[in-house]
Every structure is written in C-alpha cells, then in structure tokens.
PDB file of N, CA and C in Angstrom:
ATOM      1  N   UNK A   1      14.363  35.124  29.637  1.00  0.00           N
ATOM      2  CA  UNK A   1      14.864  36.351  30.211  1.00  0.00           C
ATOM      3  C   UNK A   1      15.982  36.897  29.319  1.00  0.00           C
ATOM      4  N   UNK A   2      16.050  38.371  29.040  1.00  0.00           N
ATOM      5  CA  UNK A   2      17.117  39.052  28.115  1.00  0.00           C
ATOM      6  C   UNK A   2      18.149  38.729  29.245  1.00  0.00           C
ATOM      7  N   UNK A   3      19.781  38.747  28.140  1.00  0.00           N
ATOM      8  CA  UNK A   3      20.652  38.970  28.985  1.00  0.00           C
ATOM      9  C   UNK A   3      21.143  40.226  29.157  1.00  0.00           C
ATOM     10  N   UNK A   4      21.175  41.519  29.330  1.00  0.00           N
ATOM     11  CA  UNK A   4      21.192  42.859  28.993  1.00  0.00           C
ATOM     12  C   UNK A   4      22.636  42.791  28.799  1.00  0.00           C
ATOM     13  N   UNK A   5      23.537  42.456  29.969  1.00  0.00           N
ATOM     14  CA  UNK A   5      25.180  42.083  29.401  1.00  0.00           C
ATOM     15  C   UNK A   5      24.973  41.800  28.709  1.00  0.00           C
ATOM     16  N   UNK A   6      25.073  40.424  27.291  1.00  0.00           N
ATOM     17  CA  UNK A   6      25.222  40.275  26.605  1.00  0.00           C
ATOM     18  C   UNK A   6      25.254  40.941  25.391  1.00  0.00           C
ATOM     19  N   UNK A   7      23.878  42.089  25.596  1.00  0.00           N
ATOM     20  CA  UNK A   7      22.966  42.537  24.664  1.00  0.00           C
ATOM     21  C   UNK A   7      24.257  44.019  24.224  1.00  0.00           C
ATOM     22  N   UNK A   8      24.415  44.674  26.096  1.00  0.00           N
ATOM     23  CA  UNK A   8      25.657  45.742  25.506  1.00  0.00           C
ATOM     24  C   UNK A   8      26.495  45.027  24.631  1.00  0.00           C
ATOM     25  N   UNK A   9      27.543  43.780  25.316  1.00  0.00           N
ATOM     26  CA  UNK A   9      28.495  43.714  24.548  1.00  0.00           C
ATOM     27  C   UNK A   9      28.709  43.368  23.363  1.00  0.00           C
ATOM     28  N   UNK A  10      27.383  43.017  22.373  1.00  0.00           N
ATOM     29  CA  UNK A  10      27.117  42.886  21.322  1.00  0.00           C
ATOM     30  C   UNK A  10      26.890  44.147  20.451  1.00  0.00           C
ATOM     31  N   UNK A  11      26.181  45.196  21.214  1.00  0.00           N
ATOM     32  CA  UNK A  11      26.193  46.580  20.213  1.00  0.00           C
ATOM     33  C   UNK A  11      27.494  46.912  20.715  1.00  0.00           C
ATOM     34  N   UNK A  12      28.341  47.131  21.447  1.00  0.00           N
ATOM     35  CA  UNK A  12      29.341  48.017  21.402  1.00  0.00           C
ATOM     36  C   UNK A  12      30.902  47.062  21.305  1.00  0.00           C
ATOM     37  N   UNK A  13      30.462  45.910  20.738  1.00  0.00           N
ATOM     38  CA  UNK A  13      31.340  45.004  20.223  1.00  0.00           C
ATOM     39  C   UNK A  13      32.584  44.720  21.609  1.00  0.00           C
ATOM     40  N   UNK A  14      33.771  44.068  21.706  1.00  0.00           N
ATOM     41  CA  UNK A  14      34.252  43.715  22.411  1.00  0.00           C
ATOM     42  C   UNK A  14      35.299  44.296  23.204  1.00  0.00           C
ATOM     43  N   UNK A  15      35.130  44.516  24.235  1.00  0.00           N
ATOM     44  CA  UNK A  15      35.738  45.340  25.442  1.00  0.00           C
ATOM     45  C   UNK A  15      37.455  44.982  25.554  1.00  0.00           C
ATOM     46  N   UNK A  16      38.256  45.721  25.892  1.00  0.00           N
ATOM     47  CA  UNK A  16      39.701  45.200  26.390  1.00  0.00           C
ATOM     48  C   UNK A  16      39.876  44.562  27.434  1.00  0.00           C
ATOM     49  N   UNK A  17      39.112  44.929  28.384  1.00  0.00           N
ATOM     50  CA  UNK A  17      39.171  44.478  30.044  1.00  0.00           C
ATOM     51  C   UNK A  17      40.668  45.102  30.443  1.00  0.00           C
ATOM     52  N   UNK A  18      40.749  46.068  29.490  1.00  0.00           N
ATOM     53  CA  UNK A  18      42.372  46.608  31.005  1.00  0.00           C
ATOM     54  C   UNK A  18      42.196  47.310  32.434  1.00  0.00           C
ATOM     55  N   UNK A  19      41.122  47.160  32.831  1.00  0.00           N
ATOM     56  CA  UNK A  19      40.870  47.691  34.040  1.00  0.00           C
ATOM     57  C   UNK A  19      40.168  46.762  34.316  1.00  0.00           C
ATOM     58  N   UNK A  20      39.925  45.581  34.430  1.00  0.00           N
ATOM     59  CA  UNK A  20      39.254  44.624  35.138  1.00  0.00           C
ATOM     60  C   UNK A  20      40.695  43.840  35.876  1.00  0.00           C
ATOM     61  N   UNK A  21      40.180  44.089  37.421  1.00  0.00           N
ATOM     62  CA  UNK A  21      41.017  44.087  38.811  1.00  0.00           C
ATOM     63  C   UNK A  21      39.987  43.747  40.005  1.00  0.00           C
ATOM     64  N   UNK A  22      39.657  42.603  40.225  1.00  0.00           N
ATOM     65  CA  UNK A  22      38.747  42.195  41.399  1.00  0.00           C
ATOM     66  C   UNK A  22      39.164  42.599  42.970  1.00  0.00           C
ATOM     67  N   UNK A  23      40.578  42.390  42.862  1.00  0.00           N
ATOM     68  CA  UNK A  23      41.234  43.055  44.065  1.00  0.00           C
ATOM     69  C   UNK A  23      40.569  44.781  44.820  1.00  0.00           C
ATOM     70  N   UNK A  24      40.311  45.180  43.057  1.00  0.00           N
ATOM     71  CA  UNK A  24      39.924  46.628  43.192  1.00  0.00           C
ATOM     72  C   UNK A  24      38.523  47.076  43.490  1.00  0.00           C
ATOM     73  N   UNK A  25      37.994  46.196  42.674  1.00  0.00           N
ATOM     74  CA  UNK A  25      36.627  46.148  43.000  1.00  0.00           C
ATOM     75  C   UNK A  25      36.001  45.600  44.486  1.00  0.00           C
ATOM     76  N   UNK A  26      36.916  44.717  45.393  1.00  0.00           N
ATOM     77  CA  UNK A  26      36.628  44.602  46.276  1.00  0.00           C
ATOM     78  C   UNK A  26      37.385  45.715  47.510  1.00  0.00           C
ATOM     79  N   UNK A  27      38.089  46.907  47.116  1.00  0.00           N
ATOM     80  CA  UNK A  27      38.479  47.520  47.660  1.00  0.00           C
ATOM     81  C   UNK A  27      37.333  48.922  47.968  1.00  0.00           C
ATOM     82  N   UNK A  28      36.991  48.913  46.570  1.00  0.00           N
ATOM     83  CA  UNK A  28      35.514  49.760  46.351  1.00  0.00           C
ATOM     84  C   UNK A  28      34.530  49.440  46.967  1.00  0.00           C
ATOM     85  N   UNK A  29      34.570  48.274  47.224  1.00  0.00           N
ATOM     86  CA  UNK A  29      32.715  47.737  48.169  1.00  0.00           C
ATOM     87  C   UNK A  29      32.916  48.016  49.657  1.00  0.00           C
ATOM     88  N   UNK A  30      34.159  47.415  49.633  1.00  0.00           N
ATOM     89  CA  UNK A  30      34.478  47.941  51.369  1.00  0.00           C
ATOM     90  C   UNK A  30      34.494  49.276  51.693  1.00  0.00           C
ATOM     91  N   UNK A  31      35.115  50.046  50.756  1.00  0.00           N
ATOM     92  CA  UNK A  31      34.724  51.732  51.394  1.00  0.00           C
ATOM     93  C   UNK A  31      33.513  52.123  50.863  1.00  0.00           C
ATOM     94  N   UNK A  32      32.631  51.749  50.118  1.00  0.00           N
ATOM     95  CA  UNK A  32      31.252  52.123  49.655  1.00  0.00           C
ATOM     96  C   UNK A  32      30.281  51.372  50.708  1.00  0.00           C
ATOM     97  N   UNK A  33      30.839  50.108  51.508  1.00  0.00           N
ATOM     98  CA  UNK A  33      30.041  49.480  52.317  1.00  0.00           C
ATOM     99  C   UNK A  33      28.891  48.996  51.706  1.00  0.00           C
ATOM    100  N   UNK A  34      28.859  48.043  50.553  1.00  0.00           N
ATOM    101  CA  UNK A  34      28.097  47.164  49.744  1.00  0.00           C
ATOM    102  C   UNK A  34      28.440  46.563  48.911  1.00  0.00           C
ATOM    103  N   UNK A  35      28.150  45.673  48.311  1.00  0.00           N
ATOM    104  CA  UNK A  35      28.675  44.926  47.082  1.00  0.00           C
ATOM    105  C   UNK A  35      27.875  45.393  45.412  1.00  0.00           C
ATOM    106  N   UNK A  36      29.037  45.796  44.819  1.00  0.00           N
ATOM    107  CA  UNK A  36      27.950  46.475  43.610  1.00  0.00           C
ATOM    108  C   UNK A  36      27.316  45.077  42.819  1.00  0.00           C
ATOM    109  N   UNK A  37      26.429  45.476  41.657  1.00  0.00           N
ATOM    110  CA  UNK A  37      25.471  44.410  40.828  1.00  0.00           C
ATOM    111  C   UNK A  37      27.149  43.869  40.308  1.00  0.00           C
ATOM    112  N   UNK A  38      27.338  42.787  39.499  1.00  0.00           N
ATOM    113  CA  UNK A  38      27.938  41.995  38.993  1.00  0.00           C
ATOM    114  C   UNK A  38      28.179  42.699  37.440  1.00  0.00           C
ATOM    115  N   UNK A  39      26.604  42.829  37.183  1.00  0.00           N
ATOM    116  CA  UNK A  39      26.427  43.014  35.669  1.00  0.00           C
ATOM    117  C   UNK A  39      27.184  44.282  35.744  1.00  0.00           C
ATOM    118  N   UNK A  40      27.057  45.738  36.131  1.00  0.00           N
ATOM    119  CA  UNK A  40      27.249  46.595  36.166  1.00  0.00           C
ATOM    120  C   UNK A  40      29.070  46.554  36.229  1.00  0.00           C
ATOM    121  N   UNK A  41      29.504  45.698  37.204  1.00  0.00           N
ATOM    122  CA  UNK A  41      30.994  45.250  37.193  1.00  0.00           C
ATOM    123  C   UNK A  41      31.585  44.952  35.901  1.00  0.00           C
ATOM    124  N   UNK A  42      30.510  43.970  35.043  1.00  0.00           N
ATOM    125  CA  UNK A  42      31.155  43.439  33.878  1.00  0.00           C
ATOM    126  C   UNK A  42      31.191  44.415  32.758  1.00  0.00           C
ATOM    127  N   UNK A  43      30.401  45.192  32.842  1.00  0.00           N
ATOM    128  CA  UNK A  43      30.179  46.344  31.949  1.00  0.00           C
ATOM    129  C   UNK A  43      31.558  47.221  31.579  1.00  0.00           C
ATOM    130  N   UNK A  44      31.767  47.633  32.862  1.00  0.00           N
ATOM    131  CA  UNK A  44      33.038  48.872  33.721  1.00  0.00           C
ATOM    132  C   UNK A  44      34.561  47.900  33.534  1.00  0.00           C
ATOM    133  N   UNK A  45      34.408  46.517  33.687  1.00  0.00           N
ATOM    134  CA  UNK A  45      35.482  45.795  33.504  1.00  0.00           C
ATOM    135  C   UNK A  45      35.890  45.911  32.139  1.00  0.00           C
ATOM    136  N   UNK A  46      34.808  45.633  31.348  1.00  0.00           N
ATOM    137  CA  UNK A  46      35.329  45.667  29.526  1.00  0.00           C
ATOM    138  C   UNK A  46      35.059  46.543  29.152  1.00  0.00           C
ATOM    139  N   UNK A  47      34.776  47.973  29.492  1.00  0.00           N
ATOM    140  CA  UNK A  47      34.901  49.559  29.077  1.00  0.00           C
ATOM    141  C   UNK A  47      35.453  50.326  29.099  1.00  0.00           C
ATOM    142  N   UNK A  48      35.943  50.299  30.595  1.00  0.00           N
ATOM    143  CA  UNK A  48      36.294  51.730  31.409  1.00  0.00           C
ATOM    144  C   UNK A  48      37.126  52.237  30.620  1.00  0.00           C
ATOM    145  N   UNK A  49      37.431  53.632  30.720  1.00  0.00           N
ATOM    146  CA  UNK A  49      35.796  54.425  31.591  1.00  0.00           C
ATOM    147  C   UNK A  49      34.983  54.248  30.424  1.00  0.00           C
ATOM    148  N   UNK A  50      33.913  54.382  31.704  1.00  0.00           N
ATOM    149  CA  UNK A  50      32.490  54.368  30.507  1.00  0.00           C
ATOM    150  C   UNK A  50      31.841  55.013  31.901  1.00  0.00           C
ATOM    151  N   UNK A  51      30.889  55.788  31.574  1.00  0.00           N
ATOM    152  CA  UNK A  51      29.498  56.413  31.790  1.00  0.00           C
ATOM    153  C   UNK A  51      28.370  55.959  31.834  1.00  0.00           C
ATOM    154  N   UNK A  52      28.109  55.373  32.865  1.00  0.00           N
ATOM    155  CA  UNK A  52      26.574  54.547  33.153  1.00  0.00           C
ATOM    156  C   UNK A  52      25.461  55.516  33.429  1.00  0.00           C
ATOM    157  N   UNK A  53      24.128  56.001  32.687  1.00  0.00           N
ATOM    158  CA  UNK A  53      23.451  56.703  32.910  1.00  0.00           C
ATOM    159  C   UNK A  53      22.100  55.648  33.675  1.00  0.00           C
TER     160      UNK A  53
END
C-alpha cells in the first residue's frame, strides 16, 4: 500500500509544524461534529496554510 503522507512530504520536502496544536484540532471536531482523517491532519500540521483540493 502507498503511503500518500509520506509521498507529499517527500515532494514538498519538510514542513515546520508551527501550527500543529491537537488541543485545536480537537476543538475543530467538536464544532464540526466529527473527527477529521489523520492523514489530512498531518498534512495541515506541517503546512499550514495549505489548500487541499
């Protein structure tokens, strides 16, 4: 199985993570009323902002 994480953080080389805040992210699920994908978390954690199409 591809790891697709992996695969971004290899073309777009290595993220800062200054906005990776779990506190926050669990503040977001509770008013969105779901838990987002993980991967999609890890993405936004070592990007932001970034633009998920």
């Amino acid at each position: 199985m591809t790891d697709h994480v992996q695969t971004v953080f290899a073309l777009l080389g290595p993220g800062d993570g200054r906005f990776a805040d779990a506190a926050v992210w669990h503040r977001l699920e509770e008013d969105v009323g779901r838990a987002l994908p993980a991967d999609y978390k890890q993405v936004v954690d070592a990007y932001a902002p970034v633009q998920i199409n």
